[in-house]
Protein backbone atom coordinates (compact mmCIF):
# COMPACT_ATOMS: atom_id res chain seq x y z
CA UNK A 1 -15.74 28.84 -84.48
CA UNK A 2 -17.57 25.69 -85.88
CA UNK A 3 -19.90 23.83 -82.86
CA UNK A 4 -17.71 21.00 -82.92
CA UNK A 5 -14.49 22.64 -81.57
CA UNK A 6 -16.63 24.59 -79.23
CA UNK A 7 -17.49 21.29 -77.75
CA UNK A 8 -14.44 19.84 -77.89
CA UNK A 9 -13.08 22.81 -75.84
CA UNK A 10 -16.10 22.53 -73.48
CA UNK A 11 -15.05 18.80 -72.93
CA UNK A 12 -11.64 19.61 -72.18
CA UNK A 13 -12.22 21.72 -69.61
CA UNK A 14 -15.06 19.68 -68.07
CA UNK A 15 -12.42 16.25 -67.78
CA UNK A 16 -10.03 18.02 -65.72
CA UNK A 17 -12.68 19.53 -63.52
CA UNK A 18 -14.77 16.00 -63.18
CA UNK A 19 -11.04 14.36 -62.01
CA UNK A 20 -10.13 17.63 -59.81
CA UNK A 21 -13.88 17.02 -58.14
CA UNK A 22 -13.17 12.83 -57.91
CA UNK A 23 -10.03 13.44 -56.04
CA UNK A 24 -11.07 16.20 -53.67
CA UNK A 25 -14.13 13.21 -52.85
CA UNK A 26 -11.48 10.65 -52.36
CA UNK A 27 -8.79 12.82 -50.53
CA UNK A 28 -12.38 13.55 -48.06
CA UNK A 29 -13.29 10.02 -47.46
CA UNK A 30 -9.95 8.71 -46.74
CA UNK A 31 -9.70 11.28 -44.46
CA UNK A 32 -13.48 10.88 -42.30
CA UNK A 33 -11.97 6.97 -42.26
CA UNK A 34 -8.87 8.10 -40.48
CA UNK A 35 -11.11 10.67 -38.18
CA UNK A 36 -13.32 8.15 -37.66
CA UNK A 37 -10.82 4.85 -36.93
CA UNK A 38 -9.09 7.08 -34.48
CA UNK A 39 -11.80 7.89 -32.44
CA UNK A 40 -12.96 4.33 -32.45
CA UNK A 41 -9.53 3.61 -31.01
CA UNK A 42 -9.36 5.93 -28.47
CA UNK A 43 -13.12 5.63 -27.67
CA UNK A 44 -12.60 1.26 -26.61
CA UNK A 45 -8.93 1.91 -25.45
CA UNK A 46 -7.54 0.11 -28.19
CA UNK A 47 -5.06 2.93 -29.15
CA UNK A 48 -2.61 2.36 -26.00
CA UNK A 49 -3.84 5.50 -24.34
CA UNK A 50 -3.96 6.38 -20.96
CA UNK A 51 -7.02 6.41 -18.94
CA UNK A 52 -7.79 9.59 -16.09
CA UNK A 53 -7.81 7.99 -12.97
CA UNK A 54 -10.92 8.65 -10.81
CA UNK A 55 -10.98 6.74 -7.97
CA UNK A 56 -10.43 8.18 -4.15
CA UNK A 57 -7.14 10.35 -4.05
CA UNK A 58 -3.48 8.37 -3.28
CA UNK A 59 -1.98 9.30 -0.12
CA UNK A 60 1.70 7.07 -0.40
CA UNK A 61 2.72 4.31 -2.36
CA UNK A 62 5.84 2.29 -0.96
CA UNK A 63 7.47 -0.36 -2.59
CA UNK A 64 9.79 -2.83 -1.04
CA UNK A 65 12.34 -5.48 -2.42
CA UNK A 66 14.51 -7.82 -0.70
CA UNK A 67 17.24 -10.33 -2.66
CA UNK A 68 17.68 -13.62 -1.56
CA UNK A 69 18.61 -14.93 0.99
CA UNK A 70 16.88 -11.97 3.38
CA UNK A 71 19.64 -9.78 1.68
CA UNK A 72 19.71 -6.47 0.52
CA UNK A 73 16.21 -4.42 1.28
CA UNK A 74 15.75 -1.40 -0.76
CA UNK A 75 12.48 0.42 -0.07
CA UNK A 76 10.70 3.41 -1.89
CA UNK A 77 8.12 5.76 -0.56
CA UNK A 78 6.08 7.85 -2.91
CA UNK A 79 4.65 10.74 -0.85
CA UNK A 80 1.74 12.35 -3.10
CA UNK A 81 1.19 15.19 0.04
CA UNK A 82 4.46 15.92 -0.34
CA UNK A 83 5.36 15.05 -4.09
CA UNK A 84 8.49 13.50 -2.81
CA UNK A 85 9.98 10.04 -3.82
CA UNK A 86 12.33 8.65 -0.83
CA UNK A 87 14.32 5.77 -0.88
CA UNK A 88 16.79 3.66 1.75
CA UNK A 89 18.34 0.63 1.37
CA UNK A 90 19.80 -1.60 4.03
CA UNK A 91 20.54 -5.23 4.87
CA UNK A 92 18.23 -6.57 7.68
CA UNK A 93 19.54 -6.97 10.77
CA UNK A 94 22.41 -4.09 10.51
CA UNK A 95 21.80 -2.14 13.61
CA UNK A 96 21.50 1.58 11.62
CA UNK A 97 19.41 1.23 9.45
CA UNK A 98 19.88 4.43 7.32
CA UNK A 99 16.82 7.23 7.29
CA UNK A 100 15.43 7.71 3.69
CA UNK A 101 17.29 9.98 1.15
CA UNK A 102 15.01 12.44 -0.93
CA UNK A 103 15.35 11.31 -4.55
CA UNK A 104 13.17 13.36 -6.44
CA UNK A 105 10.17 15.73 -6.32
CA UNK A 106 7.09 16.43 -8.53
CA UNK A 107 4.45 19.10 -9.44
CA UNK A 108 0.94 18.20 -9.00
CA UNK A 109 0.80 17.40 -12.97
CA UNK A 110 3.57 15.54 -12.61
CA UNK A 111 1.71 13.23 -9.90
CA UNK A 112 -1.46 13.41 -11.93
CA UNK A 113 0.05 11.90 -14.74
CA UNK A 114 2.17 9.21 -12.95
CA UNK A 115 -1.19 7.91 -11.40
CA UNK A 116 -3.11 7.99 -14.65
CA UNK A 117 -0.27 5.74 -16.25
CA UNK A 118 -0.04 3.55 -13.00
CA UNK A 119 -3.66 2.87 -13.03
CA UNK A 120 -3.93 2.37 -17.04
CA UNK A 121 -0.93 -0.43 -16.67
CA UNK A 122 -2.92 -2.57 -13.88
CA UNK A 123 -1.04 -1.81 -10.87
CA UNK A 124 -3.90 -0.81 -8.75
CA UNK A 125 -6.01 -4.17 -9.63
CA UNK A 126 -3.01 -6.80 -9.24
CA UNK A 127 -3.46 -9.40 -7.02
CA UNK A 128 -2.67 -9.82 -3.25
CA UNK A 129 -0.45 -12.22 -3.17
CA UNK A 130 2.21 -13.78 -5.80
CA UNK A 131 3.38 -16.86 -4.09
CA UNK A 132 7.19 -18.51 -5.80
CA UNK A 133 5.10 -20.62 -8.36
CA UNK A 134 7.96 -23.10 -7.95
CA UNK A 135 7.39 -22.72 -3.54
CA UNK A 136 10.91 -22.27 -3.18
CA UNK A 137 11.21 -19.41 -0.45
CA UNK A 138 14.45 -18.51 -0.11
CA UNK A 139 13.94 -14.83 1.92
CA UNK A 140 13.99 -12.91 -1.49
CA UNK A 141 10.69 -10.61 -2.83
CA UNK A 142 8.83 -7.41 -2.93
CA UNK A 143 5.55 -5.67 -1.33
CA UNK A 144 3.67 -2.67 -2.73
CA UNK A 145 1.10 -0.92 -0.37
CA UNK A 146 -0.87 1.70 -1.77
CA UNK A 147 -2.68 4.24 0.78
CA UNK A 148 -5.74 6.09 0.05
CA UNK A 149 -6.84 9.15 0.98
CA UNK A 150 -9.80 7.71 2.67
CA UNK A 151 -7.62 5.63 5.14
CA UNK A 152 -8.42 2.12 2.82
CA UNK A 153 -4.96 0.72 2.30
CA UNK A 154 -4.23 -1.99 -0.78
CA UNK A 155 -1.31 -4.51 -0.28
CA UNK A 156 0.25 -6.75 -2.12
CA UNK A 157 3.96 -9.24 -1.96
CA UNK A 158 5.68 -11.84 -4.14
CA UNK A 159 7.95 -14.40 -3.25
CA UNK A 160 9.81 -15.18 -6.65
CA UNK A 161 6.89 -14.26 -8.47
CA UNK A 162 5.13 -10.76 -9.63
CA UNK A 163 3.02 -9.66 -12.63
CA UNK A 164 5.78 -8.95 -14.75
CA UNK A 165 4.05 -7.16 -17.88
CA UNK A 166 2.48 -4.55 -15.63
CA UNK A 167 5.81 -3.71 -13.50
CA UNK A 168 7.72 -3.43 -16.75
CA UNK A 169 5.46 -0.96 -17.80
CA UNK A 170 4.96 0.67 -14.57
CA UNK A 171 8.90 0.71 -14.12
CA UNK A 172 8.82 3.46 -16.90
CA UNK A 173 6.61 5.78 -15.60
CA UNK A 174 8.39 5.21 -11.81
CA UNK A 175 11.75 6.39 -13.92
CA UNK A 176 10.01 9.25 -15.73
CA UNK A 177 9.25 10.59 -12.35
CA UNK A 178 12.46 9.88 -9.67
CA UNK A 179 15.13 8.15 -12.61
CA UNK A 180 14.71 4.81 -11.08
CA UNK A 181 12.58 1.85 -12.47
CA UNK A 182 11.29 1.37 -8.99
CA UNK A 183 9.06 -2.50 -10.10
CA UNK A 184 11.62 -3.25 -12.19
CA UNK A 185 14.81 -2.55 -14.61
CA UNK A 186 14.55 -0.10 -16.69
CA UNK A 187 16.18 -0.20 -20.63
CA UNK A 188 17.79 3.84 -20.83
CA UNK A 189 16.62 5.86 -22.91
């Protein structure tokens, strides 16, 4: 064989070889960029994740509405000694008011992971008070009142007036857990 086929046949072989080793080097860096942009996501919380709560232990978490008009009252008690979810509703004033019904239960994961999701949506840092931002006060709103294990109790009401963007997310974890949206109405899924 003459030494210029022989080096034509060497070059064929090395082309294919020299592309094979470009894309394998391409295929790699794409892929540290996508290892690395998702841990850079996670890592500032810009990936919608869920952050472990670590503050003191939740005891109970009730949660109170009332239409307008001092009408209908429909409370819910979230019992984390228990794992139970309770509700009751009434109309203030009637003279039985009815004991609370047993709506759901949870495992301890379960409660874990309904915390983690109420704490990454804000409900644990909203403020005290909402006040109707138009001061009408016509007998309608809600309360929340979170008790901690270490006897400090957080409480908070609105009068025509809540933070909306954290209940609407909170409302889905609250239905995950007892079927209800609890903060707020809940699209089905």
């Amino acid at each position: 064989m003459s030494e210029s086929k022989l080096r034509d046949r060497s070059t064929s072989f090395a082309v294919p070889i020299v592309d094979l080793v470009m894309k394998t080097r391409f295929i790699t860096a794409i892929f540290s960029a996508f290892i690395c942009l998702s841990f850079l996501l996670s890592f500032c919380g810009c990936g919608g994740g869920i952050t472990r709560y670590s503050g003191v232990s939740l005891k109970r978490l009730e949660y109170s509405s009332v239409k307008y008009n001092g009408g209908f009252t429909r409370e819910y008690v979230f019992d984390f000694e228990s794992n139970t979810v309770k509700t009751r509703g009434y109309i203030p004033g009637q003279s039985d008011i009815p004991d609370y019904e047993m709506i759901a239960s949870f495992t301890d994961d379960e409660e874990t992971e309904l915390i983690d999701r109420l704490y990454s949506y804000g409900l644990f840092e909203i403020k005290n008070d909402y006040p109707s931002p138009a001061g009408i006060i016509d007998g309608g709103g809600w309360s929340l009142t979170v008790e901690y294990s270490d006897g400090t109790v957080k409480e908070s009401t609105g009068s025509n007036n809540s933070p909306k963007s954290v209940f609407k997310k909170c409302a889905n974890a609250f239905y995950d857990i007892c079927g209800e949206g609890v903060v707020a109405g809940v699209t089905q899924k």
